[in-house]
C-alpha atoms as a PDB file:
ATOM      1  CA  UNK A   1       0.412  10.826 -10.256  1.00  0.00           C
ATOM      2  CA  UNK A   2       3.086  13.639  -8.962  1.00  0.00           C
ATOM      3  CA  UNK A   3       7.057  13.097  -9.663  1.00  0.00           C
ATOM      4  CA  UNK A   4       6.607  12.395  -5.404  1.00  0.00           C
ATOM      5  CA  UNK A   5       3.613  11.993  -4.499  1.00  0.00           C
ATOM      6  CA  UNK A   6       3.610   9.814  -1.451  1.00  0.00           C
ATOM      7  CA  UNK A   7       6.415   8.371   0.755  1.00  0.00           C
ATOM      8  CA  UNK A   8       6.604   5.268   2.989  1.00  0.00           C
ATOM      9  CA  UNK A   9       8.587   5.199   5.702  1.00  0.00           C
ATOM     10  CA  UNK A  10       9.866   2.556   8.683  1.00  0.00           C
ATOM     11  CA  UNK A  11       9.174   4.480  12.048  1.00  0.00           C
ATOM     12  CA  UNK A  12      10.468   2.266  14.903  1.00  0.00           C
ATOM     13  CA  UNK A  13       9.176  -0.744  12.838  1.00  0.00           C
ATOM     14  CA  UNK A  14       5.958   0.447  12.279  1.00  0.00           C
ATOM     15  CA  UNK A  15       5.169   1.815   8.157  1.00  0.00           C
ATOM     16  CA  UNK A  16       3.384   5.282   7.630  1.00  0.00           C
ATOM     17  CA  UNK A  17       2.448   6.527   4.682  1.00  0.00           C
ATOM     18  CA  UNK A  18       2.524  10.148   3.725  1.00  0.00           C
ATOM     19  CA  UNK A  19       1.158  12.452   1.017  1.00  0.00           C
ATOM     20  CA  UNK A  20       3.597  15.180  -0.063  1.00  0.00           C
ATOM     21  CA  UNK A  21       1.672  17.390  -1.367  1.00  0.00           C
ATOM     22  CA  UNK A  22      -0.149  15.777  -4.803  1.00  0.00           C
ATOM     23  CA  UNK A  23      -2.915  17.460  -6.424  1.00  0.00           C
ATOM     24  CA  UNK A  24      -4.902  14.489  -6.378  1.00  0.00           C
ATOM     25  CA  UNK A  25      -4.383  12.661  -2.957  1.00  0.00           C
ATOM     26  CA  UNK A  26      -3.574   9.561  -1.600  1.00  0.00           C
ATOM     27  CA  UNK A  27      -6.109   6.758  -0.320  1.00  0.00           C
ATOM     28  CA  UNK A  28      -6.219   4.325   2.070  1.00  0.00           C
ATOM     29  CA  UNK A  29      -8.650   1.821   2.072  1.00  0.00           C
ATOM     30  CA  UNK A  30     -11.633   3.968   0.863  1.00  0.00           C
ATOM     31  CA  UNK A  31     -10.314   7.321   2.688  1.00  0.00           C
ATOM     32  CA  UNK A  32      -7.875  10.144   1.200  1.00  0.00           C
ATOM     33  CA  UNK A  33      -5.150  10.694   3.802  1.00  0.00           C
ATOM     34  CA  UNK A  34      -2.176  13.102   4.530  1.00  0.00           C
ATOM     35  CA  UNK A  35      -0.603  10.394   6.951  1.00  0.00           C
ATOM     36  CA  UNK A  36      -1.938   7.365   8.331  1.00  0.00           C
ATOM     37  CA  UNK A  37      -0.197   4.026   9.625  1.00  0.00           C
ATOM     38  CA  UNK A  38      -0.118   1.173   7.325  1.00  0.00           C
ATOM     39  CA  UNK A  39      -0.483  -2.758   8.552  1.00  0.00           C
ATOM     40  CA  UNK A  40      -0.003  -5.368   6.331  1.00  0.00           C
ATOM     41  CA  UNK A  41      -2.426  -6.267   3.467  1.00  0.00           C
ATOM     42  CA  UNK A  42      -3.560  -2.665   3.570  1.00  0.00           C
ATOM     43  CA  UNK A  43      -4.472  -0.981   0.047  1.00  0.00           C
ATOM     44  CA  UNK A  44      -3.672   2.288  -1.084  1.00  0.00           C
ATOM     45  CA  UNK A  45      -4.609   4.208  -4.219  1.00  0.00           C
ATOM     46  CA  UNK A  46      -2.516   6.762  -5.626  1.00  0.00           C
ATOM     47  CA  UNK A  47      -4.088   8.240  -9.109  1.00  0.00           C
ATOM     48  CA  UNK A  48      -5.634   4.953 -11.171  1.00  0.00           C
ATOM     49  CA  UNK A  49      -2.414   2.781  -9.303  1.00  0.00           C
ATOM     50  CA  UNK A  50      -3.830   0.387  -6.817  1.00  0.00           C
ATOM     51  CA  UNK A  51      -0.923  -0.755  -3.752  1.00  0.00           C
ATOM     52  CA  UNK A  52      -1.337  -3.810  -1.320  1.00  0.00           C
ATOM     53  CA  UNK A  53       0.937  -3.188   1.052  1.00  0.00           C
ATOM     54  CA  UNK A  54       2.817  -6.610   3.038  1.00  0.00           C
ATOM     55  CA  UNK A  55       5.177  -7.203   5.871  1.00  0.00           C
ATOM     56  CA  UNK A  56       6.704  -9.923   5.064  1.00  0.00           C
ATOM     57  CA  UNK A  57       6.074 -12.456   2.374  1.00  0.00           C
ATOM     58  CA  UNK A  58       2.118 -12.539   1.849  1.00  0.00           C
ATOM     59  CA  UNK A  59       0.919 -15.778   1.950  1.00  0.00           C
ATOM     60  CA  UNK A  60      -1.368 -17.145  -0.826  1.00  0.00           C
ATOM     61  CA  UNK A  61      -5.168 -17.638  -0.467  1.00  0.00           C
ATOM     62  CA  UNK A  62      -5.328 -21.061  -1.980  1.00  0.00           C
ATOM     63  CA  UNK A  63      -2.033 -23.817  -2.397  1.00  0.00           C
ATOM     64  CA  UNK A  64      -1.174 -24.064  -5.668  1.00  0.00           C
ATOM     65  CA  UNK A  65      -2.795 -26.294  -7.988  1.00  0.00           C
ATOM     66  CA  UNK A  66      -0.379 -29.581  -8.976  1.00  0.00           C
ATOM     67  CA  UNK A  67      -0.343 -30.089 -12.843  1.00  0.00           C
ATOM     68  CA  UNK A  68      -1.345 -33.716 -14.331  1.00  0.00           C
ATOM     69  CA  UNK A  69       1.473 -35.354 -16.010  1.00  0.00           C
END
């Protein structure tokens, strides 16, 4: 991973994310990209780091489990 590798940016309330340059890329989803609009839940790989990407507050995939007392 470069010292900056990739930026995110607000754009009239819509997120891109650009490379800036790295030797090794930036993917989204399963594509490298230069610059490419990100919606929410969106992953991108940058060297062996793995980002999901959220507007917001994600919500959780299951409600948490109550404890027995």
């Amino acid at each position: 991973v470069a010292p900056l590798h990739a930026m995110i940016e607000d754009r009239d309330g819509d997120y891109y994310i650009s490379d800036l340059g790295s030797q090794t890329g930036t993917v989204k989803g399963s594509a490298r990209i230069l610059e490419d609009r990100l919606n929410s839940g969106d992953e991108v790989k940058i060297g062996t780091y793995r980002i999901q990407f959220y507007i917001g507050v994600p919500k959780p995939a299951a409600p948490p489990k109550m404890q027995s007392e």
